[in-house]
PDB file of N, CA and C in Angstrom:
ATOM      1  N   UNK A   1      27.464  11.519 -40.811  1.00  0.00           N
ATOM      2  CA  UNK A   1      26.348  10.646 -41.118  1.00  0.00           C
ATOM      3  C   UNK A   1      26.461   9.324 -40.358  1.00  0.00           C
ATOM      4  N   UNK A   2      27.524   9.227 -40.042  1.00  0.00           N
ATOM      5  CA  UNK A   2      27.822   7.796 -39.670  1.00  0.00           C
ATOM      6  C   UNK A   2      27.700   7.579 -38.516  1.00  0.00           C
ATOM      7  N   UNK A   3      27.429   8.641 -37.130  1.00  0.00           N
ATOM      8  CA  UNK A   3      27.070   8.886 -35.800  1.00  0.00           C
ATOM      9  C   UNK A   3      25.317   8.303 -35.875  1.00  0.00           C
ATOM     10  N   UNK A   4      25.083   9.323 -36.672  1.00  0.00           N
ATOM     11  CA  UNK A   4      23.047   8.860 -36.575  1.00  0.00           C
ATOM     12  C   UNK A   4      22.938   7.658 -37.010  1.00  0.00           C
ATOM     13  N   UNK A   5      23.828   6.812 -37.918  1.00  0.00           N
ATOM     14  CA  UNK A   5      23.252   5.794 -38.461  1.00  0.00           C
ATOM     15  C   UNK A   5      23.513   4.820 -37.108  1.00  0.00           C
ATOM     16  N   UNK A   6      24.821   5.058 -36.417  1.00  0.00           N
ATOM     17  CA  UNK A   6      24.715   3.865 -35.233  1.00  0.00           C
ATOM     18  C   UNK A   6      24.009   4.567 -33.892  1.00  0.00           C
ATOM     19  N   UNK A   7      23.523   5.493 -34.134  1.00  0.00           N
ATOM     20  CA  UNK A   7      22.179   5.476 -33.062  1.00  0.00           C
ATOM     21  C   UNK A   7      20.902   4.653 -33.681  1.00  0.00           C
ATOM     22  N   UNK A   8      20.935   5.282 -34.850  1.00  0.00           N
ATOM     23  CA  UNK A   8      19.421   4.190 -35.251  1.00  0.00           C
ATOM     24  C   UNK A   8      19.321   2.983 -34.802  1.00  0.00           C
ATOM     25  N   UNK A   9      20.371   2.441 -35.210  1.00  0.00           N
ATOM     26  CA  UNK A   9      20.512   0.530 -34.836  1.00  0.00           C
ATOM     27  C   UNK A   9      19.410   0.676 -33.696  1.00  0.00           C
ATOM     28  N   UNK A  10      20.428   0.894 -32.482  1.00  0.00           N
ATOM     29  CA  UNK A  10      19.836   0.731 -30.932  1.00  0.00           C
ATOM     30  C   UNK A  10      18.348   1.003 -30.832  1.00  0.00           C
ATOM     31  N   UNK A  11      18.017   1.707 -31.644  1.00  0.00           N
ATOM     32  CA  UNK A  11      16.807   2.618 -31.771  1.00  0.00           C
ATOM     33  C   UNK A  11      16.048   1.810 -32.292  1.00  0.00           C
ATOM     34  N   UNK A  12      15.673   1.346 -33.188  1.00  0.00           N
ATOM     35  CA  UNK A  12      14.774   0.293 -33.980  1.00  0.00           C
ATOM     36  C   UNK A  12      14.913  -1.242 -32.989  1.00  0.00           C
ATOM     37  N   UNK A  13      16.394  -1.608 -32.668  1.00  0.00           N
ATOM     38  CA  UNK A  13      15.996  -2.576 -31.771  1.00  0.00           C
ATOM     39  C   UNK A  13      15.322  -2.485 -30.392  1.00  0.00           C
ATOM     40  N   UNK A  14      15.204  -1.164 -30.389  1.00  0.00           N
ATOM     41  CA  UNK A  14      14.723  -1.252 -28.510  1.00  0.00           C
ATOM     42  C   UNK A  14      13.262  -0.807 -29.077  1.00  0.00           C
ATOM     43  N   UNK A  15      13.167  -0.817 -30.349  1.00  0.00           N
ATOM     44  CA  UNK A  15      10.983  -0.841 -30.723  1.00  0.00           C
ATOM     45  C   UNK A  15      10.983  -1.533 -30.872  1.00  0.00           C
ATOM     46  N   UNK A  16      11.772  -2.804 -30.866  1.00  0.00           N
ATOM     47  CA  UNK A  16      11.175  -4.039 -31.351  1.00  0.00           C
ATOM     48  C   UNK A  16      10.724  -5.091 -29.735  1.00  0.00           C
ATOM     49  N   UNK A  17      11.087  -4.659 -29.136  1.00  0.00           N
ATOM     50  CA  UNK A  17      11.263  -4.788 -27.619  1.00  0.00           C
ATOM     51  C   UNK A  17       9.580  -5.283 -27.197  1.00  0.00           C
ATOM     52  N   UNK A  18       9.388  -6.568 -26.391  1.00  0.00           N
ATOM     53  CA  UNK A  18       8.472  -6.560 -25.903  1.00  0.00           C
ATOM     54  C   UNK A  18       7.972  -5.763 -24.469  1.00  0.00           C
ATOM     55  N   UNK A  19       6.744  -5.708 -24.142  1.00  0.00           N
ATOM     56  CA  UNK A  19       6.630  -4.442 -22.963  1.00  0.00           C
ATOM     57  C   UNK A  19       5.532  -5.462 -21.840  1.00  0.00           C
ATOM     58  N   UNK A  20       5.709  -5.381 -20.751  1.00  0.00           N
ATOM     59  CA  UNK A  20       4.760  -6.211 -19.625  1.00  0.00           C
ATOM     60  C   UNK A  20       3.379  -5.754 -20.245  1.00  0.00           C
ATOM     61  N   UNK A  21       2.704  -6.285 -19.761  1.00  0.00           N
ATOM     62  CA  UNK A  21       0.877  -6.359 -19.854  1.00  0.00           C
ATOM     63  C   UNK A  21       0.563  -5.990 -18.487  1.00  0.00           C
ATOM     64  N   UNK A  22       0.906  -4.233 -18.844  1.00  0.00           N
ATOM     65  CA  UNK A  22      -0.188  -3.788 -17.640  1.00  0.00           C
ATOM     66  C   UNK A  22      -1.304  -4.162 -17.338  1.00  0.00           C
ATOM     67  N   UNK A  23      -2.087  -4.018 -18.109  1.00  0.00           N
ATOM     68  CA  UNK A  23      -3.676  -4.319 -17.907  1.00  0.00           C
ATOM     69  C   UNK A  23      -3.471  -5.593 -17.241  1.00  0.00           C
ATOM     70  N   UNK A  24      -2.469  -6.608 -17.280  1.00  0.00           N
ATOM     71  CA  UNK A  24      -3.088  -7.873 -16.163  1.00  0.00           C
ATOM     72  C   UNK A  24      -2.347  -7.658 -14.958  1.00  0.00           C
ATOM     73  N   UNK A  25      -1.765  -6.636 -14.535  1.00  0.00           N
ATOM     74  CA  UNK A  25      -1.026  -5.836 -13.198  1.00  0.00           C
ATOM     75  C   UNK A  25      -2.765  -5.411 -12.460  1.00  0.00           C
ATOM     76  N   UNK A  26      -3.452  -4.707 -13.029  1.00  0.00           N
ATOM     77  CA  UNK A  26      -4.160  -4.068 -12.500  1.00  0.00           C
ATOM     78  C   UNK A  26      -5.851  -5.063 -11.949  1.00  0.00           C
ATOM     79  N   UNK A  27      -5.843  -5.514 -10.419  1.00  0.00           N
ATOM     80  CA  UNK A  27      -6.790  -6.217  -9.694  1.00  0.00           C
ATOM     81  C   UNK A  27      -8.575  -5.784 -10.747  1.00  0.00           C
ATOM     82  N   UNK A  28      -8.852  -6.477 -10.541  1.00  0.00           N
ATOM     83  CA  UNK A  28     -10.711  -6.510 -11.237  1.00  0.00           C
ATOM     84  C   UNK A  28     -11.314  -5.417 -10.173  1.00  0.00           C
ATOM     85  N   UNK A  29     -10.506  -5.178  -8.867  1.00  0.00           N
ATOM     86  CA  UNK A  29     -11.332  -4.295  -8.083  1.00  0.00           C
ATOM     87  C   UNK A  29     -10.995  -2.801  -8.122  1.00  0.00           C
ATOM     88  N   UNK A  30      -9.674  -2.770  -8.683  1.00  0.00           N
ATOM     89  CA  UNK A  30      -9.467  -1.368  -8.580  1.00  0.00           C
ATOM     90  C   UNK A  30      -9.713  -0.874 -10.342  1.00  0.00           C
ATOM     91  N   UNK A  31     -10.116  -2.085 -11.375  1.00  0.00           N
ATOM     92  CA  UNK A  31     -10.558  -1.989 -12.087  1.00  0.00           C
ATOM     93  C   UNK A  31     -12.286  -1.062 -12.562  1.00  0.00           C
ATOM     94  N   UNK A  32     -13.251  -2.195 -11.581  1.00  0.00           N
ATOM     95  CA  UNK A  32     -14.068  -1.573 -11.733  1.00  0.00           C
ATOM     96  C   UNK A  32     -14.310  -0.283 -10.463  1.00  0.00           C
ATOM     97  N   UNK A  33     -13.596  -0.014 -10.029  1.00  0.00           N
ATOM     98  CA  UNK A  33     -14.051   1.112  -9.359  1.00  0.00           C
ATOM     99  C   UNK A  33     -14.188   2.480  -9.667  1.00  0.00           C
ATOM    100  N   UNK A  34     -14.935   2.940  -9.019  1.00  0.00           N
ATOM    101  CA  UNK A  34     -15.757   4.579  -9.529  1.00  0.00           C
ATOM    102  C   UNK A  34     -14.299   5.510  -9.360  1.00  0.00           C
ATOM    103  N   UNK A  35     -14.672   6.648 -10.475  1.00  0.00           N
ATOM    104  CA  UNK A  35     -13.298   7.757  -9.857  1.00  0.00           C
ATOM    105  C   UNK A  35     -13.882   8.235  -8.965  1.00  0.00           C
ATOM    106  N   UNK A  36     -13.173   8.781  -7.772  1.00  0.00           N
ATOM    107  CA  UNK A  36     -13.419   9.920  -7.140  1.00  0.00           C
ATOM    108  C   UNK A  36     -13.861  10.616  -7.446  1.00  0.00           C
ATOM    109  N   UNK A  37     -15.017  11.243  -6.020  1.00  0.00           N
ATOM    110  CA  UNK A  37     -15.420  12.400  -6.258  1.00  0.00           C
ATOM    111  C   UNK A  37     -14.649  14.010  -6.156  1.00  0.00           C
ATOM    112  N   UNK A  38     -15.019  14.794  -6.832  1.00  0.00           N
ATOM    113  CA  UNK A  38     -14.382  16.224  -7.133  1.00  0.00           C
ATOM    114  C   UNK A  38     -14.701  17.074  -6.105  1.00  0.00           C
ATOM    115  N   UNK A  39     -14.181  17.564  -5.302  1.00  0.00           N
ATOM    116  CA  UNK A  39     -14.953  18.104  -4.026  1.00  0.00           C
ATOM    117  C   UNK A  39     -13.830  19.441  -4.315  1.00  0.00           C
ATOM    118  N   UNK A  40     -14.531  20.960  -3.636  1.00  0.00           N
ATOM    119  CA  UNK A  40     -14.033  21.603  -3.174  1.00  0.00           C
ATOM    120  C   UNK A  40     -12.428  21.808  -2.732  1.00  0.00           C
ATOM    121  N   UNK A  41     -11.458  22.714  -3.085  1.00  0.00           N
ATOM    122  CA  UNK A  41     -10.341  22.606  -2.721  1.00  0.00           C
ATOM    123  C   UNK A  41     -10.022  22.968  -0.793  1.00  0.00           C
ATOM    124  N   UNK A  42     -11.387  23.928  -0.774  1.00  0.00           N
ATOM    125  CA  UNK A  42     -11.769  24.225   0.781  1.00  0.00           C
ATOM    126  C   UNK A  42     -12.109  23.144   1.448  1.00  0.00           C
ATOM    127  N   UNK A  43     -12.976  22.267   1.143  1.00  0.00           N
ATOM    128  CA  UNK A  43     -13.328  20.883   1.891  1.00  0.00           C
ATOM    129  C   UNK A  43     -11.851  20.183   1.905  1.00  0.00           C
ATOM    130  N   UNK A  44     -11.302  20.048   1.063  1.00  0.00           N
ATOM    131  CA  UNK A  44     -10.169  19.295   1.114  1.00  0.00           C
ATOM    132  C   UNK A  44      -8.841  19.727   2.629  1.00  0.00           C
ATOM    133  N   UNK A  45      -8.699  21.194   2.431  1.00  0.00           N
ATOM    134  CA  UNK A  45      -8.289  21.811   3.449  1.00  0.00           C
ATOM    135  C   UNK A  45      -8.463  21.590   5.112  1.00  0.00           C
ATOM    136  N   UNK A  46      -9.681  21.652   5.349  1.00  0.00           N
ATOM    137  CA  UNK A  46     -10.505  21.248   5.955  1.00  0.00           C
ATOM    138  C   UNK A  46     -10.264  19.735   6.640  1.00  0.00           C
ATOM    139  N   UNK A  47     -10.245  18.832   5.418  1.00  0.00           N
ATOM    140  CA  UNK A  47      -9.965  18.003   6.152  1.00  0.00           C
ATOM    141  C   UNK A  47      -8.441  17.297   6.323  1.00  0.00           C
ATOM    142  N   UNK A  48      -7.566  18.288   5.904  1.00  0.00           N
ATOM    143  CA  UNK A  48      -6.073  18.095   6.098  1.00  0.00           C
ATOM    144  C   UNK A  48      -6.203  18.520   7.638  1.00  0.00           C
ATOM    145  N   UNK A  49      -6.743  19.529   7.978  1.00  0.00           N
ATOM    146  CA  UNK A  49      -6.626  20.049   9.480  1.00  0.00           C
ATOM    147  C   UNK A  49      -7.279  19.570  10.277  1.00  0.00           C
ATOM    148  N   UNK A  50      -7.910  18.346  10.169  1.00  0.00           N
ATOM    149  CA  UNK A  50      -9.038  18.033  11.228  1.00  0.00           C
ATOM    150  C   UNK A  50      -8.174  16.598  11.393  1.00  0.00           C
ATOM    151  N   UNK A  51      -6.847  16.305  11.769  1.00  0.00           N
ATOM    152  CA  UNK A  51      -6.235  15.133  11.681  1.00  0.00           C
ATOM    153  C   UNK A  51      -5.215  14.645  11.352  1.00  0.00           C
ATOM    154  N   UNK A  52      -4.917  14.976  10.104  1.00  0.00           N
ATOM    155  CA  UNK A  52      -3.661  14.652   9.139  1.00  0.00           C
ATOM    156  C   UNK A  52      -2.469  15.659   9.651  1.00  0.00           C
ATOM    157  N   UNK A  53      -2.592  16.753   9.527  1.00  0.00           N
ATOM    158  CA  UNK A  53      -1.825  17.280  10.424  1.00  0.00           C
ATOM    159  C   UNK A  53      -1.497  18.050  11.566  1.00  0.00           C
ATOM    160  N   UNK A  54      -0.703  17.308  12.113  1.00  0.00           N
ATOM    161  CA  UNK A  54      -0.549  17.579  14.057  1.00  0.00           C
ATOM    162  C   UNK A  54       0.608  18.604  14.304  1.00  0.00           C
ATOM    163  N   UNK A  55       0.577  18.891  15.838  1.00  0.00           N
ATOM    164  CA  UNK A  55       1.307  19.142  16.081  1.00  0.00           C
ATOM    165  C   UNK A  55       2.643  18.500  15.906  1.00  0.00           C
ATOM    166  N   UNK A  56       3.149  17.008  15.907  1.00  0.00           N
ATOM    167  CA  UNK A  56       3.831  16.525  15.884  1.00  0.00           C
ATOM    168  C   UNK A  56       4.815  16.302  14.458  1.00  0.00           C
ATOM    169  N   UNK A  57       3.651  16.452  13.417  1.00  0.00           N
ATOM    170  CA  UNK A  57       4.427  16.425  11.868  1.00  0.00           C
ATOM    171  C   UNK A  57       5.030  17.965  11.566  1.00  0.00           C
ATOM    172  N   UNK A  58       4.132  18.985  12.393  1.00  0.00           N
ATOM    173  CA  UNK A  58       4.436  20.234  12.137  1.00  0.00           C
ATOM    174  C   UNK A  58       6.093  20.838  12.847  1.00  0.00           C
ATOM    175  N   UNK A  59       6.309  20.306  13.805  1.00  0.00           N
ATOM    176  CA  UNK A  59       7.381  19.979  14.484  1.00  0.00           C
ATOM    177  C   UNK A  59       8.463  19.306  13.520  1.00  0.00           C
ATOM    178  N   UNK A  60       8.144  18.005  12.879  1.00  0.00           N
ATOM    179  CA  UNK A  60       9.016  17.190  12.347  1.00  0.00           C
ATOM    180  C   UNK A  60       9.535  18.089  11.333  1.00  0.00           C
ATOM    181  N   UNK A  61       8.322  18.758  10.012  1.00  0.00           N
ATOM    182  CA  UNK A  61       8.506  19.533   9.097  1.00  0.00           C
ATOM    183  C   UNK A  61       9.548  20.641   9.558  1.00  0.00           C
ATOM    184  N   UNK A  62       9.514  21.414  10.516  1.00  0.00           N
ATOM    185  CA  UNK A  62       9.954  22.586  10.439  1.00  0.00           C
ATOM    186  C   UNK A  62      11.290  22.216  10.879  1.00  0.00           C
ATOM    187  N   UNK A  63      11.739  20.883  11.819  1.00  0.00           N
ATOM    188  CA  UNK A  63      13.183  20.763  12.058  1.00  0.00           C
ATOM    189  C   UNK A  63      13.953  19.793  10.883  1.00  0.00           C
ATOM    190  N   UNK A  64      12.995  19.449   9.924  1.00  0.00           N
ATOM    191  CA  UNK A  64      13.554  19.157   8.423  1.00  0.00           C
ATOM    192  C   UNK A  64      13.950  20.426   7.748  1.00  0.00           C
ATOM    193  N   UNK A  65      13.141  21.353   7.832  1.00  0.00           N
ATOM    194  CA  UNK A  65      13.431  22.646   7.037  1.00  0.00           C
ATOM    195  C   UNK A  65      14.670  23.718   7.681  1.00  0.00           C
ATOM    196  N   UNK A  66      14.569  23.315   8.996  1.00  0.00           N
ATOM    197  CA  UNK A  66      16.214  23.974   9.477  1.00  0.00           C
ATOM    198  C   UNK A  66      17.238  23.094   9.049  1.00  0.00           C
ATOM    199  N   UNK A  67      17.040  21.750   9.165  1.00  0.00           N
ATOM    200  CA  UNK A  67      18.721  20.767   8.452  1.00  0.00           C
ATOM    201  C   UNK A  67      18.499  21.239   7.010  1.00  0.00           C
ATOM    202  N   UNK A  68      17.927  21.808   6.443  1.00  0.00           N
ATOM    203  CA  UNK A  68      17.826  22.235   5.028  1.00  0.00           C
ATOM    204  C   UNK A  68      18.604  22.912   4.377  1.00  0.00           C
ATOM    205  N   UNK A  69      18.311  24.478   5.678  1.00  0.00           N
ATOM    206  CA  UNK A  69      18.229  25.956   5.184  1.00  0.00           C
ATOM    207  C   UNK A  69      19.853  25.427   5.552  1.00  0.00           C
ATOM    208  N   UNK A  70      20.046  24.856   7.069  1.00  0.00           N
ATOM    209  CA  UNK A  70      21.771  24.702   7.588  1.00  0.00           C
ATOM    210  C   UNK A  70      22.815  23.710   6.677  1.00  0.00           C
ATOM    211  N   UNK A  71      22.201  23.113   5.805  1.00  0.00           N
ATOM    212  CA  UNK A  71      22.931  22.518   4.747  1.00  0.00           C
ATOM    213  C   UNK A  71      22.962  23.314   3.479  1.00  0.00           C
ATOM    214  N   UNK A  72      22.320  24.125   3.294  1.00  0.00           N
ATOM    215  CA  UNK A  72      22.658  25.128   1.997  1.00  0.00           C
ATOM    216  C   UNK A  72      23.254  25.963   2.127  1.00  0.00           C
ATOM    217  N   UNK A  73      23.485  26.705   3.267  1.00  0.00           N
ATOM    218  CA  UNK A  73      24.369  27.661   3.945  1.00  0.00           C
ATOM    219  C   UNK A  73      25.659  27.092   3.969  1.00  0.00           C
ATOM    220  N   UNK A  74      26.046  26.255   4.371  1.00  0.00           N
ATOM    221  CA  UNK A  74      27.485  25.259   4.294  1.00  0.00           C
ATOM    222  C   UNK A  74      27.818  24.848   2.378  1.00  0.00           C
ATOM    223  N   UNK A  75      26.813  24.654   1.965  1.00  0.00           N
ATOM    224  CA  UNK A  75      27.478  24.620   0.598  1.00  0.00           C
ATOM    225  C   UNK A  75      27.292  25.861  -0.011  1.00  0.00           C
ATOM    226  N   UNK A  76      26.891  27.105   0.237  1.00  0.00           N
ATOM    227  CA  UNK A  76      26.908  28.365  -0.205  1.00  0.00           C
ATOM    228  C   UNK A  76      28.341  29.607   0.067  1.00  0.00           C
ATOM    229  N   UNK A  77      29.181  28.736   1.634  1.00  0.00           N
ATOM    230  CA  UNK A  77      30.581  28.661   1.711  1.00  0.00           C
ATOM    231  C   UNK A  77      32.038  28.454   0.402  1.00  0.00           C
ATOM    232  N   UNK A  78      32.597  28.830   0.521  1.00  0.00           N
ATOM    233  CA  UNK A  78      34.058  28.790  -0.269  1.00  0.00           C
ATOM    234  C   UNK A  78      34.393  27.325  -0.385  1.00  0.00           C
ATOM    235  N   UNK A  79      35.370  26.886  -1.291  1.00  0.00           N
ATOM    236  CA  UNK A  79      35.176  25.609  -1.262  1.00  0.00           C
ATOM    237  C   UNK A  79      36.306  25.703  -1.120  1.00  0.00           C
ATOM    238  N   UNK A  80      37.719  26.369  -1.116  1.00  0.00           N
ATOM    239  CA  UNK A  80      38.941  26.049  -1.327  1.00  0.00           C
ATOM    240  C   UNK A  80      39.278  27.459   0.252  1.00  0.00           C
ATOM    241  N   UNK A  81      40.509  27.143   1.033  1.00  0.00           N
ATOM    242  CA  UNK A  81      40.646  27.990   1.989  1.00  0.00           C
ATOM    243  C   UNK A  81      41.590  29.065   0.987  1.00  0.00           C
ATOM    244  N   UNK A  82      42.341  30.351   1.787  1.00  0.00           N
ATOM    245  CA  UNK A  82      43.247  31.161   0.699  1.00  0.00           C
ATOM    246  C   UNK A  82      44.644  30.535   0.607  1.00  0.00           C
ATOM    247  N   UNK A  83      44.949  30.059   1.416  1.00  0.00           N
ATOM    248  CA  UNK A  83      46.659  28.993   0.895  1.00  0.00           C
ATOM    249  C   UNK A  83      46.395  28.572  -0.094  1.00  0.00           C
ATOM    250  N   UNK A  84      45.141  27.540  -0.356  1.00  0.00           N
ATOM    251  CA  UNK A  84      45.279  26.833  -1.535  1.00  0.00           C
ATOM    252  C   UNK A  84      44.630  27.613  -2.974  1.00  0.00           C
ATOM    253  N   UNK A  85      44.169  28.396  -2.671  1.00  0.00           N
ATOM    254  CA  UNK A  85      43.194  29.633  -3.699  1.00  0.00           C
ATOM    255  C   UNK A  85      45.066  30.266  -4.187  1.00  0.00           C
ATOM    256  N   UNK A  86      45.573  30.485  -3.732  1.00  0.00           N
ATOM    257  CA  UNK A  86      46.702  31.251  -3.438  1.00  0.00           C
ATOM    258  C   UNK A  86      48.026  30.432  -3.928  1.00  0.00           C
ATOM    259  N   UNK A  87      47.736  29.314  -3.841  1.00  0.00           N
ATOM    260  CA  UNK A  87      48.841  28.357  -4.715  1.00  0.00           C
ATOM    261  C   UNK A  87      48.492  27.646  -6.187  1.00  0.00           C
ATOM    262  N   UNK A  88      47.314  27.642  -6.441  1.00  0.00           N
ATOM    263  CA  UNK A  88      46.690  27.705  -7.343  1.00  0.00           C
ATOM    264  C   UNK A  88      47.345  28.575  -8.067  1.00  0.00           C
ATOM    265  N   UNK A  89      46.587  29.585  -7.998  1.00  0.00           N
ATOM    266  CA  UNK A  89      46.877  31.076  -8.761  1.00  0.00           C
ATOM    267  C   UNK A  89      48.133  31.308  -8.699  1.00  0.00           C
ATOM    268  N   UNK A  90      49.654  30.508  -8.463  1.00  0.00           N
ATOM    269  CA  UNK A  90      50.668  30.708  -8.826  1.00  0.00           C
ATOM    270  C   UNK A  90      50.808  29.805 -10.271  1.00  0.00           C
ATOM    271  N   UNK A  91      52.129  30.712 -10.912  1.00  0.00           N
ATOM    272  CA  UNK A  91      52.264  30.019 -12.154  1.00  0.00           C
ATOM    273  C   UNK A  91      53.165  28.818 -12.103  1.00  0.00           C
ATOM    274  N   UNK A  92      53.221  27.683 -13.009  1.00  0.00           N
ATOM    275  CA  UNK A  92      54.018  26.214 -12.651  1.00  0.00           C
ATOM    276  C   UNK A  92      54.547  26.681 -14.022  1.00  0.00           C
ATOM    277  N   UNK A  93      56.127  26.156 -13.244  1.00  0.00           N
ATOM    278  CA  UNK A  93      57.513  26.612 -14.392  1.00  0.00           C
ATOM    279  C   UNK A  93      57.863  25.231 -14.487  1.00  0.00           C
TER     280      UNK A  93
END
């Protein structure tokens, strides 16, 4: 019983806690502004390919995704060589 009771403490004091005033974070302009419109997931497509992405990010992406695949392969390796696998697994007298 005596574990939960000294979590409570912390617990009731951190509700008592004051919190920033978002609402005066947020500009009068991005206040009153309209949501976005809902468009098509095809239009959206569309205009990922007409710009946003190039040859050049497509390049960047895919030689991010080889340091990836070549860093998981290296930790998918043994972690100990057999000497030490092998001295391990002896018994200490």
């Amino acid at each position: 019983m005596r574990p939960y009771f000294t979590l409570l403490i912390p617990l009731c004091l951190a509700a008592c806690s004051q919190f920033p005033e978002l609402d005066a974070s947020v500009s009068d302009s991005v206040r009153e502004a309209r949501y976005p419109d809902l468009v098509p997931l095809a239009q959206l497509d569309v205009a990922a390919r007409e710009g946003r992405i190039t040859d050049e990010t497509t390049e960047g992406t895919e030689a991010r995704i080889a340091e990836l695949e070549a860093r998981a392969d290296r930790l998918r390796g043994r972690v100990l060589d057999a000497p030490s696998r092998e001295r391990l697994a002896q018994k200490v007298e």
